[in-house]
PDB file of N, CA and C in Angstrom:
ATOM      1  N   UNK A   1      -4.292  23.342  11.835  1.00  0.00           N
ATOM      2  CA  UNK A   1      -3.097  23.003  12.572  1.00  0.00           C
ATOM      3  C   UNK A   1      -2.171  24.216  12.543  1.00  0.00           C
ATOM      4  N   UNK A   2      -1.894  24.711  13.665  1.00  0.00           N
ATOM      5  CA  UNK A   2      -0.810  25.662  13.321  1.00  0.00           C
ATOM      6  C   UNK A   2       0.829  25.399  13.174  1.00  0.00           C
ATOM      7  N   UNK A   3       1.544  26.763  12.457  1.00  0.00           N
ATOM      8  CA  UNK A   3       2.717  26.357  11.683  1.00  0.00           C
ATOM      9  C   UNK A   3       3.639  25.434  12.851  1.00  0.00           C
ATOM     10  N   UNK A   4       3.828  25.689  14.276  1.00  0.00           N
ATOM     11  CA  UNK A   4       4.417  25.474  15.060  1.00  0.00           C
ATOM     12  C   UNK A   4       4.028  23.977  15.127  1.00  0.00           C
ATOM     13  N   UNK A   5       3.089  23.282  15.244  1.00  0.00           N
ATOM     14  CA  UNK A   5       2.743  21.644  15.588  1.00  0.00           C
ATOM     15  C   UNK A   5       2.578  20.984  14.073  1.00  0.00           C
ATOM     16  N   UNK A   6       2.753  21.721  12.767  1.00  0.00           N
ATOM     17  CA  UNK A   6       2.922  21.443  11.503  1.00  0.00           C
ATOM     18  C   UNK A   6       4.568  20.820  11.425  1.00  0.00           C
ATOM     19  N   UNK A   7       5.340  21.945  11.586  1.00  0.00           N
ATOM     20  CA  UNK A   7       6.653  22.124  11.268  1.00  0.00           C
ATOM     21  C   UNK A   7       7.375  20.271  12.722  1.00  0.00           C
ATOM     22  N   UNK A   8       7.131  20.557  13.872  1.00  0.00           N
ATOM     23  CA  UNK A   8       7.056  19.611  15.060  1.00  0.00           C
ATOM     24  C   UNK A   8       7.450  18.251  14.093  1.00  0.00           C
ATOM     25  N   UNK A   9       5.935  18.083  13.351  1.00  0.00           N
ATOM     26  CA  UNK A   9       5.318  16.707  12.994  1.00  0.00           C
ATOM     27  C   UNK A   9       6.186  16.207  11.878  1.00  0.00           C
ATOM     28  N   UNK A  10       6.542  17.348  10.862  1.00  0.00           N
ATOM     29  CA  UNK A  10       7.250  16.552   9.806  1.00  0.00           C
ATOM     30  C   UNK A  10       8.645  16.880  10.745  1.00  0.00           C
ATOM     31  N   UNK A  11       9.651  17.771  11.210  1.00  0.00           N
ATOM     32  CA  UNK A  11      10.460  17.945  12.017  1.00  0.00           C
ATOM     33  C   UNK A  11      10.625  15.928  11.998  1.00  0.00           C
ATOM     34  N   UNK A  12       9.684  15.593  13.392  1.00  0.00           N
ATOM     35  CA  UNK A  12       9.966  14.510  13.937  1.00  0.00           C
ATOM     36  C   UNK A  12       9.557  13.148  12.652  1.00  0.00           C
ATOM     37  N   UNK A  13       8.942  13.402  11.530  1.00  0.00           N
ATOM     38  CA  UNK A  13       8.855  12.107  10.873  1.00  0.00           C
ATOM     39  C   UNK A  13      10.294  12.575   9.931  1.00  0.00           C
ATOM     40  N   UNK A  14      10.588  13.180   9.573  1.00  0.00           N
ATOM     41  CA  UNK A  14      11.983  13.236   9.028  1.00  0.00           C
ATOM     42  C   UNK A  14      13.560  12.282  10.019  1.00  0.00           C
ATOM     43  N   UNK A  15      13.153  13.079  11.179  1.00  0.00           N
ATOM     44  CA  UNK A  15      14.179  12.592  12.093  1.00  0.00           C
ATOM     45  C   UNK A  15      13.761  10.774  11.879  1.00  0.00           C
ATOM     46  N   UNK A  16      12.730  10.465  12.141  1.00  0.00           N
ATOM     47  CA  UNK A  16      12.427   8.756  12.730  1.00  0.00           C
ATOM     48  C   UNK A  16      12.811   8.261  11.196  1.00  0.00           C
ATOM     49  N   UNK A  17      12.345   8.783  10.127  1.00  0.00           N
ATOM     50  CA  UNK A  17      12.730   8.141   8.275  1.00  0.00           C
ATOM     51  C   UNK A  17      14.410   7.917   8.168  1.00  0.00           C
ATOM     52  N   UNK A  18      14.983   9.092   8.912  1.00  0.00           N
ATOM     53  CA  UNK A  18      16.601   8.931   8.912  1.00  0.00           C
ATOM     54  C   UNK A  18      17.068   8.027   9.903  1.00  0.00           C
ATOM     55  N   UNK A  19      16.920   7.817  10.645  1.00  0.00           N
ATOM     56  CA  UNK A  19      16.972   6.760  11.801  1.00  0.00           C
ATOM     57  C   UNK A  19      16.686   5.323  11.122  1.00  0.00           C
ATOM     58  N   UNK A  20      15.249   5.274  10.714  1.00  0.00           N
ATOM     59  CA  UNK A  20      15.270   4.183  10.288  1.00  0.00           C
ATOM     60  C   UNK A  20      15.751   3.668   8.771  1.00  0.00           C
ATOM     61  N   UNK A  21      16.571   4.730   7.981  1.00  0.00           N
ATOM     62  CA  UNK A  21      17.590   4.884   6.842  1.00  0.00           C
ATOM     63  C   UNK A  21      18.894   3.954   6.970  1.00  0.00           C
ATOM     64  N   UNK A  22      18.953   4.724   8.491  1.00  0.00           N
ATOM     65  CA  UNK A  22      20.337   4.559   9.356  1.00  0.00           C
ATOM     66  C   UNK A  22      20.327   3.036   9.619  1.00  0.00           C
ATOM     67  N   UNK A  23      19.520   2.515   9.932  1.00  0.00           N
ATOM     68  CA  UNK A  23      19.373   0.966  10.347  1.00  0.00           C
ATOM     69  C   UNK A  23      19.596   0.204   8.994  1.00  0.00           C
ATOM     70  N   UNK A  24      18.820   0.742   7.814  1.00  0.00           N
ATOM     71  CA  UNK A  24      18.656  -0.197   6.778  1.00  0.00           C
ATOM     72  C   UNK A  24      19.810  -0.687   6.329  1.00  0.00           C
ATOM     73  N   UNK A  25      20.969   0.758   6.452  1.00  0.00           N
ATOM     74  CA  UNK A  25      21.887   0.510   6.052  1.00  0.00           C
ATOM     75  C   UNK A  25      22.660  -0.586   6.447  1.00  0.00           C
ATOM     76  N   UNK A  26      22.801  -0.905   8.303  1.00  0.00           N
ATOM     77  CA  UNK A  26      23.322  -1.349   8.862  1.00  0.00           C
ATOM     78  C   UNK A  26      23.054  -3.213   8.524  1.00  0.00           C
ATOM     79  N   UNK A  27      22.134  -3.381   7.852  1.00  0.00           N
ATOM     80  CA  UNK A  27      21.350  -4.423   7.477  1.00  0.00           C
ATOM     81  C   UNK A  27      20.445  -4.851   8.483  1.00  0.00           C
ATOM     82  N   UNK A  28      19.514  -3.757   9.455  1.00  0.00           N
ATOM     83  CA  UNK A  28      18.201  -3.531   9.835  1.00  0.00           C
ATOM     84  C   UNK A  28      16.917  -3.597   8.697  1.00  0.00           C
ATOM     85  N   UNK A  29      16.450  -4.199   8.847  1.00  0.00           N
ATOM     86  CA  UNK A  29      15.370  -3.906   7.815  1.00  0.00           C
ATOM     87  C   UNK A  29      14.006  -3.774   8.736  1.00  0.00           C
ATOM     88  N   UNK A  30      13.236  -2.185   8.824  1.00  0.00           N
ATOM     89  CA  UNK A  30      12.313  -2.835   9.411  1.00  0.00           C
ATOM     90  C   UNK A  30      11.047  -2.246   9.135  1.00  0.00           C
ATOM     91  N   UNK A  31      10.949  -2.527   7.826  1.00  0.00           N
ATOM     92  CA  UNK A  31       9.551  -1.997   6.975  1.00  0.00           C
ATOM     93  C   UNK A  31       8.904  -2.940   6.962  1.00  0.00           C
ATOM     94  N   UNK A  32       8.657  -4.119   7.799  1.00  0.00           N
ATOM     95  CA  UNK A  32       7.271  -4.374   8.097  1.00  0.00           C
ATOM     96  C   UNK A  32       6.837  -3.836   9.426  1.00  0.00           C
ATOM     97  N   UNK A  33       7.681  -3.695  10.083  1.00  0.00           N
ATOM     98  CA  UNK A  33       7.511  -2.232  11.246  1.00  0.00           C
ATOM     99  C   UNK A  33       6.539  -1.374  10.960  1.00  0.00           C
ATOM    100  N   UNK A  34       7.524  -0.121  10.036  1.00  0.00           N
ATOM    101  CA  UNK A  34       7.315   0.946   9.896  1.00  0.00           C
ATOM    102  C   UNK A  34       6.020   1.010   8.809  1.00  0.00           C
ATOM    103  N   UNK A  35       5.749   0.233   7.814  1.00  0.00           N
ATOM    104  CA  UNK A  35       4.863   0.521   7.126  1.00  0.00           C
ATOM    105  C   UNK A  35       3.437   0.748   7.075  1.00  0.00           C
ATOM    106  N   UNK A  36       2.995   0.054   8.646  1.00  0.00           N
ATOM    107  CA  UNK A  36       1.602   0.723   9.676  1.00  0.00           C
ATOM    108  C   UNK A  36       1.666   1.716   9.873  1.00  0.00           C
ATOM    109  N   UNK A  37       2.595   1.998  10.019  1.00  0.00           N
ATOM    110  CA  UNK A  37       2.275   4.059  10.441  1.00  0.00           C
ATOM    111  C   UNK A  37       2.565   5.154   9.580  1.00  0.00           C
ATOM    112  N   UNK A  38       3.208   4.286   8.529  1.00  0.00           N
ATOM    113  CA  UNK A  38       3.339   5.347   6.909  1.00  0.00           C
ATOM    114  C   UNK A  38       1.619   5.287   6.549  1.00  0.00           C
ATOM    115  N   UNK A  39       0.989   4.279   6.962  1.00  0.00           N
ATOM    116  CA  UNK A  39      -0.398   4.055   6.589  1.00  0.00           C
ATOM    117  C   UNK A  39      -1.215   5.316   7.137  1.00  0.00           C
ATOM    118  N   UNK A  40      -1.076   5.230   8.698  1.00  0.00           N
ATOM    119  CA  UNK A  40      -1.871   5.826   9.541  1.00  0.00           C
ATOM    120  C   UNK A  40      -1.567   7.268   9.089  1.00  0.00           C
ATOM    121  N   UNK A  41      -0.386   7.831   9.077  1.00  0.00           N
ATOM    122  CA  UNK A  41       0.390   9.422   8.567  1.00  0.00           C
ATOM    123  C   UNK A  41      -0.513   9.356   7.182  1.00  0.00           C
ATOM    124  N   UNK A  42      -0.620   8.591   6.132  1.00  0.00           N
ATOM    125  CA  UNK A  42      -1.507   8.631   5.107  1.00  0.00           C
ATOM    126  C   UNK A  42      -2.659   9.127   5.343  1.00  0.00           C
ATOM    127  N   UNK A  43      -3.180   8.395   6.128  1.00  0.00           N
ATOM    128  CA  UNK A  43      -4.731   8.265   6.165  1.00  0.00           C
ATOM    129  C   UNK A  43      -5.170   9.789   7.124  1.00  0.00           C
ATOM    130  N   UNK A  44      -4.370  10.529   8.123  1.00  0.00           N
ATOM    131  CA  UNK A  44      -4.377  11.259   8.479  1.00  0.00           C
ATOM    132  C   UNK A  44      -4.624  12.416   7.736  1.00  0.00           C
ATOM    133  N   UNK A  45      -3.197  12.865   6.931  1.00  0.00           N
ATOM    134  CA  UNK A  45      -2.936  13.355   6.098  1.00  0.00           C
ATOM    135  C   UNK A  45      -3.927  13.970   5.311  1.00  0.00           C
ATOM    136  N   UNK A  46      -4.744  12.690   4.705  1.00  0.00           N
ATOM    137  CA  UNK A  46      -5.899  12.587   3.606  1.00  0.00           C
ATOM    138  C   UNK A  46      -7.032  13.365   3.974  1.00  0.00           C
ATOM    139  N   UNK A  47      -7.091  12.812   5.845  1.00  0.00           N
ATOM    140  CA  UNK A  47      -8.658  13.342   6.397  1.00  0.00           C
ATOM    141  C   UNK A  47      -8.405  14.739   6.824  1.00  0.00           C
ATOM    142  N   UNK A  48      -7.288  15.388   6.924  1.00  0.00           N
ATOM    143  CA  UNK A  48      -7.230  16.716   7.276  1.00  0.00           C
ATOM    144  C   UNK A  48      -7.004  17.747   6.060  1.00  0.00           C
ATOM    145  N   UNK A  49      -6.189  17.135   4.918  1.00  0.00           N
ATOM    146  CA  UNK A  49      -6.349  17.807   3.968  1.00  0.00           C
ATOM    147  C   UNK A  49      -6.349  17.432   2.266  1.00  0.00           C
ATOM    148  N   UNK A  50      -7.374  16.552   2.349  1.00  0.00           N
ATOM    149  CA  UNK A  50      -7.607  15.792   1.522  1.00  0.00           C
ATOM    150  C   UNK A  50      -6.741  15.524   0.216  1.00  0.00           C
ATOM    151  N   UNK A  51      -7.263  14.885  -0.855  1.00  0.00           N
ATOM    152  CA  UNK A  51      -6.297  14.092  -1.978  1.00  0.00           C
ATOM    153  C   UNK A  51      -5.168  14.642  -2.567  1.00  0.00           C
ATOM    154  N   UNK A  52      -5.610  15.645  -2.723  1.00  0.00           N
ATOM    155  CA  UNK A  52      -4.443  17.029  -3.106  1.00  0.00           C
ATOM    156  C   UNK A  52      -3.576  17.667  -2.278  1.00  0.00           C
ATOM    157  N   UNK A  53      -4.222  17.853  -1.136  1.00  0.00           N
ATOM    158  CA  UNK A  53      -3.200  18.104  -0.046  1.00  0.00           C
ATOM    159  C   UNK A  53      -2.203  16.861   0.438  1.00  0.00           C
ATOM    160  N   UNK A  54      -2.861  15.606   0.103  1.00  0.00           N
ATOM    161  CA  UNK A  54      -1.548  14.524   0.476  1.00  0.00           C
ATOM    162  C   UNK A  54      -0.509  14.261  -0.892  1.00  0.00           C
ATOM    163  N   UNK A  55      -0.974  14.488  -1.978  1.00  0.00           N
ATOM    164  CA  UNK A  55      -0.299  14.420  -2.927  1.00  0.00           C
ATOM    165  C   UNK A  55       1.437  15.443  -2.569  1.00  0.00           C
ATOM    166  N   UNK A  56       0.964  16.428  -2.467  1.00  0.00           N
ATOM    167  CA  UNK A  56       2.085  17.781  -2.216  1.00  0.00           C
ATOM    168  C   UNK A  56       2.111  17.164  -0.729  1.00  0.00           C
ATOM    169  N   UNK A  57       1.769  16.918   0.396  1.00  0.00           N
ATOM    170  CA  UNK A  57       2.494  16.539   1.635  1.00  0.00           C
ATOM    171  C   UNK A  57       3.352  15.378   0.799  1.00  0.00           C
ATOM    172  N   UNK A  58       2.834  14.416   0.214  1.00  0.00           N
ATOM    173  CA  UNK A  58       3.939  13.510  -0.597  1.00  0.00           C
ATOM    174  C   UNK A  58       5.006  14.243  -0.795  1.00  0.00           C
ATOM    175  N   UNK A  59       4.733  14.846  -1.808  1.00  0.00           N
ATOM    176  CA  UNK A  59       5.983  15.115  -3.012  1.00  0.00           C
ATOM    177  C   UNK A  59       6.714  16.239  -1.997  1.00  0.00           C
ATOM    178  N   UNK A  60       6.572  17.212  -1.202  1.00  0.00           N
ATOM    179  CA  UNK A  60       7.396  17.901  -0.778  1.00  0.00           C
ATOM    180  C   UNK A  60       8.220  16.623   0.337  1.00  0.00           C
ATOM    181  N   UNK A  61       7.926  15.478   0.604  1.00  0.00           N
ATOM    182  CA  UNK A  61       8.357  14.970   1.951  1.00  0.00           C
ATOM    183  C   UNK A  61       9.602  13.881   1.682  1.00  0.00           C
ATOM    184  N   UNK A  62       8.735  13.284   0.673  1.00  0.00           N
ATOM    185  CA  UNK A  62       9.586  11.802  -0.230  1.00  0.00           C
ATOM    186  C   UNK A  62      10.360  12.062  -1.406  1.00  0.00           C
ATOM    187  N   UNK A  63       9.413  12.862  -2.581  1.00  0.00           N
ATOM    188  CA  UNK A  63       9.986  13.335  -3.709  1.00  0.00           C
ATOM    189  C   UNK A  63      10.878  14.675  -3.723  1.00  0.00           C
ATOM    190  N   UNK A  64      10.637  14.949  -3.136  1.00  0.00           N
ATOM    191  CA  UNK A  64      11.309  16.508  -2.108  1.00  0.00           C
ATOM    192  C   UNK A  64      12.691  16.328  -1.248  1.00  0.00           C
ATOM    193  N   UNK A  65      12.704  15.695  -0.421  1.00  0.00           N
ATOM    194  CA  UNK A  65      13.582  14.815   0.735  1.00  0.00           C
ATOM    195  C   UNK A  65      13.134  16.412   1.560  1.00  0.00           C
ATOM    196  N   UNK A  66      11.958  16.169   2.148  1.00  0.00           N
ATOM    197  CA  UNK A  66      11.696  17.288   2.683  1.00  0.00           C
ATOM    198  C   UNK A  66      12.311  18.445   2.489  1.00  0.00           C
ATOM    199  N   UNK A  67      12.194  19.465   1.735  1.00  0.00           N
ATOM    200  CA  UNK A  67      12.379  20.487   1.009  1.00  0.00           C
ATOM    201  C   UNK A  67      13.723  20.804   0.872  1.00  0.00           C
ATOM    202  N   UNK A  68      14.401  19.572   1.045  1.00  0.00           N
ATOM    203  CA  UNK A  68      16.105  19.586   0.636  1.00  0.00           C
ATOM    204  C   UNK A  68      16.565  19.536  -0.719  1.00  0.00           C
ATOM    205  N   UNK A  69      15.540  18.992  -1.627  1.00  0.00           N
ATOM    206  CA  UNK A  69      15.814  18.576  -3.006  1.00  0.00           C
ATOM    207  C   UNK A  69      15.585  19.826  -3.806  1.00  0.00           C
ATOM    208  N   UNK A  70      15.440  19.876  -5.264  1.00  0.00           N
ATOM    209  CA  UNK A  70      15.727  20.576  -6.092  1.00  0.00           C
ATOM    210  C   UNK A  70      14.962  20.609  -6.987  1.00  0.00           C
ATOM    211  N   UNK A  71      13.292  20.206  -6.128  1.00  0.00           N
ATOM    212  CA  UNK A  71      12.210  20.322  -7.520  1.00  0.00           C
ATOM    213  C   UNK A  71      11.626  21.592  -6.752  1.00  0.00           C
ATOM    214  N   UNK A  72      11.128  21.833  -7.836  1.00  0.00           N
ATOM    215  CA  UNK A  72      10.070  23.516  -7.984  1.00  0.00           C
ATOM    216  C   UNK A  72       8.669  22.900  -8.116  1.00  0.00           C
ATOM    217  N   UNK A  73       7.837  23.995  -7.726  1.00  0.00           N
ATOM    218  CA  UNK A  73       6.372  23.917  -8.113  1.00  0.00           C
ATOM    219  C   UNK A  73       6.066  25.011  -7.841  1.00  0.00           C
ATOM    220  N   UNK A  74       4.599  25.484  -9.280  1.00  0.00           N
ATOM    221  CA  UNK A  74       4.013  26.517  -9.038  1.00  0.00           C
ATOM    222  C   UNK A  74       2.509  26.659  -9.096  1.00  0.00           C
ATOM    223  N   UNK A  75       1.975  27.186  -8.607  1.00  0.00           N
ATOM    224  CA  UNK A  75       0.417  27.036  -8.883  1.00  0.00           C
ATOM    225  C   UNK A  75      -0.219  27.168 -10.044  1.00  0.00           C
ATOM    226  N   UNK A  76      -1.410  27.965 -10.292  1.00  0.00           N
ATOM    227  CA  UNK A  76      -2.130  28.051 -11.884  1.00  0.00           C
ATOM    228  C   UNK A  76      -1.594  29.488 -12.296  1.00  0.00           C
ATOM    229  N   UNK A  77      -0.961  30.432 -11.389  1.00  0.00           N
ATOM    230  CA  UNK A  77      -0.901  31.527 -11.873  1.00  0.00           C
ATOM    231  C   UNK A  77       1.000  31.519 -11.843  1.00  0.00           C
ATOM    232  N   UNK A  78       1.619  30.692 -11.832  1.00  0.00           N
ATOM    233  CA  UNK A  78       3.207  30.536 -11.949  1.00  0.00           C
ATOM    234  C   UNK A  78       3.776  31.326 -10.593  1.00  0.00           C
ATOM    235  N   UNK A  79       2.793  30.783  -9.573  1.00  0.00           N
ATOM    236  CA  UNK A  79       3.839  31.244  -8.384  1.00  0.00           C
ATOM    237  C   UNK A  79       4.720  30.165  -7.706  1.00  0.00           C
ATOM    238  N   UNK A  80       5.675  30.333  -7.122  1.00  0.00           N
ATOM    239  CA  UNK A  80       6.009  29.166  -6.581  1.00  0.00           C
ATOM    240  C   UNK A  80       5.305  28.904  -5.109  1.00  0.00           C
ATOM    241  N   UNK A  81       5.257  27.461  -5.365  1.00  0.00           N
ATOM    242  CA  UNK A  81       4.270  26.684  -3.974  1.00  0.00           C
ATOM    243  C   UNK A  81       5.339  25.909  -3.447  1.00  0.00           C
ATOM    244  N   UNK A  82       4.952  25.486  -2.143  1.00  0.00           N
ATOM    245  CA  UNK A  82       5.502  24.276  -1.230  1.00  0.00           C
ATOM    246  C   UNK A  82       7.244  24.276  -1.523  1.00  0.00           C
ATOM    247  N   UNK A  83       7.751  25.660  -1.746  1.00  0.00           N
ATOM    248  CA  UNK A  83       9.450  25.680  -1.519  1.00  0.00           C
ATOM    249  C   UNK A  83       9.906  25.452  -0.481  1.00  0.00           C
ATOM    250  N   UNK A  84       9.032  25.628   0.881  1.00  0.00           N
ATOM    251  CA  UNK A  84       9.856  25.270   1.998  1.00  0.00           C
ATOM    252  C   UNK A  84       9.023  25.312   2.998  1.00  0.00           C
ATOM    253  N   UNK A  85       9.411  24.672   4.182  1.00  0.00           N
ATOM    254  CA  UNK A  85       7.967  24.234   5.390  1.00  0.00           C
ATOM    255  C   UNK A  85       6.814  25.104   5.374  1.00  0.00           C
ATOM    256  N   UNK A  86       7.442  26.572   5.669  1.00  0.00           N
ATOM    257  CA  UNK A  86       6.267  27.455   6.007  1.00  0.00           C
ATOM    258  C   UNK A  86       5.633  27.194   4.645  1.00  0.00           C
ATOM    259  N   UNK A  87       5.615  27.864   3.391  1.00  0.00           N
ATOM    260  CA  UNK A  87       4.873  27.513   1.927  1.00  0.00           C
ATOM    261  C   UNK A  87       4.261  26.249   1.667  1.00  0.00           C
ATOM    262  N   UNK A  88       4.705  25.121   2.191  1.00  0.00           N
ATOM    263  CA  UNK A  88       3.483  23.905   2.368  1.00  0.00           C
ATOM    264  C   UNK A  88       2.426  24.118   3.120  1.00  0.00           C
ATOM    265  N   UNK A  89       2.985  24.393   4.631  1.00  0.00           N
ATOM    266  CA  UNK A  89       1.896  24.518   5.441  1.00  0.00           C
ATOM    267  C   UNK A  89       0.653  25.671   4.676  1.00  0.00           C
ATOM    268  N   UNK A  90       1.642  26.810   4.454  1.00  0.00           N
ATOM    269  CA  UNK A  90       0.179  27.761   4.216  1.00  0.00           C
ATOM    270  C   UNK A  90      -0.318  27.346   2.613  1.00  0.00           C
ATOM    271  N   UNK A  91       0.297  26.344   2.308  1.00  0.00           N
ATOM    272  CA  UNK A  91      -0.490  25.840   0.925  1.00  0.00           C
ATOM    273  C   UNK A  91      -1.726  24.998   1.013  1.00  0.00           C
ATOM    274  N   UNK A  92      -1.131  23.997   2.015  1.00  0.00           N
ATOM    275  CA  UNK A  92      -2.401  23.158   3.116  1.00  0.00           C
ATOM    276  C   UNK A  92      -3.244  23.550   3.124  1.00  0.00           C
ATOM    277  N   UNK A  93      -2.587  24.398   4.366  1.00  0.00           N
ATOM    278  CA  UNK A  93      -4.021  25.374   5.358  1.00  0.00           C
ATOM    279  C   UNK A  93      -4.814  25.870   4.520  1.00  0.00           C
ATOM    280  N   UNK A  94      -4.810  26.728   3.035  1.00  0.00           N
ATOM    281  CA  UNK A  94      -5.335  27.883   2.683  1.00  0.00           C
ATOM    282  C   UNK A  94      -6.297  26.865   1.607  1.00  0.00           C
ATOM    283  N   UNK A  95      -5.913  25.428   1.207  1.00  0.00           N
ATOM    284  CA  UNK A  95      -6.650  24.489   0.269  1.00  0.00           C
ATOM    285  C   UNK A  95      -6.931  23.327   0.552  1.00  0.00           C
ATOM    286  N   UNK A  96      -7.258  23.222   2.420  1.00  0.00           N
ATOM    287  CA  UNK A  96      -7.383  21.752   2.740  1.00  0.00           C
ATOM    288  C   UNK A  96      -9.165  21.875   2.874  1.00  0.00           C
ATOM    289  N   UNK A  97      -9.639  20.254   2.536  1.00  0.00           N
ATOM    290  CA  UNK A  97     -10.644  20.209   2.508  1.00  0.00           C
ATOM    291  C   UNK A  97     -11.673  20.595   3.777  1.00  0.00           C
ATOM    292  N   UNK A  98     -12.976  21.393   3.567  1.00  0.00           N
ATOM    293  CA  UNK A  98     -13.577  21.292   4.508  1.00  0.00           C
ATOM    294  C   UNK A  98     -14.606  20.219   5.398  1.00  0.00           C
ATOM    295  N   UNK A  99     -14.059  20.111   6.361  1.00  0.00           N
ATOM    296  CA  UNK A  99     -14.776  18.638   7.155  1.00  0.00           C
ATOM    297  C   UNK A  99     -15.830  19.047   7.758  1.00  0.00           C
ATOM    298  N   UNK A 100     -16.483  17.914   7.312  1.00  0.00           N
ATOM    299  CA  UNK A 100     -18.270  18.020   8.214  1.00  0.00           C
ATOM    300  C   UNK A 100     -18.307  17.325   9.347  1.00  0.00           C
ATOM    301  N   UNK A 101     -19.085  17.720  10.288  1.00  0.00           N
ATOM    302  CA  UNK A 101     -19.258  17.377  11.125  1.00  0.00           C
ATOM    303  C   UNK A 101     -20.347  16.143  11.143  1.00  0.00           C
ATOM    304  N   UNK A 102     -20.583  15.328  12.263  1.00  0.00           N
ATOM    305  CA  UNK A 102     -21.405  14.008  11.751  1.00  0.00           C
ATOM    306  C   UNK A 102     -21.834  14.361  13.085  1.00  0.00           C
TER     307      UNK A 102
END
């Protein structure tokens, strides 16, 4: 996936998570809505860059508040990883699983 339709995708699931933030508040509730397509973004996620790569798409997105928050991470050699869009993506890209063809 390149950085441009990477950056797009969380771009626009950030925007729709605040939106639908925005409602909850209002006393909208609509996570039996939304919780089919937190599924599908999962399951996506998983098949393009498997268990480890959704773990860190997690944590930079939710545990992160998309790279607004104030946690660190570093790899095995103490570099820092996934500080900010571009550094996820090329963390992805450079350790997502390879898919076979059927």
């Amino acid at each position: 996936m390149t950085f441009e339709k990477f950056e797009k995708l969380i771009h626009d699931l950030q925007t729709q998570e605040e939106v639908v933030h925005s409602l909850y508040k209002s006393n909208v509730d609509l996570i039996e809505f939304v919780d089919p397509y937190h599924g599908i973004i999962h399951d996506l996620i998983l098949e393009i860059y498997g268990a480890d790569g959704l773990d860190w798409w997690s944590w930079f997105c939710h545990e992160n508040d998309y790279g607004r928050g104030s946690l660190e991470a570093w790899d095995e050699n103490e570099n820092p990883i996934c500080y900010n869009l571009k550094s996820l993506w090329e963390y992805l890209e450079k350790n997502k699983k390879e898919c076979t063809k059927e």
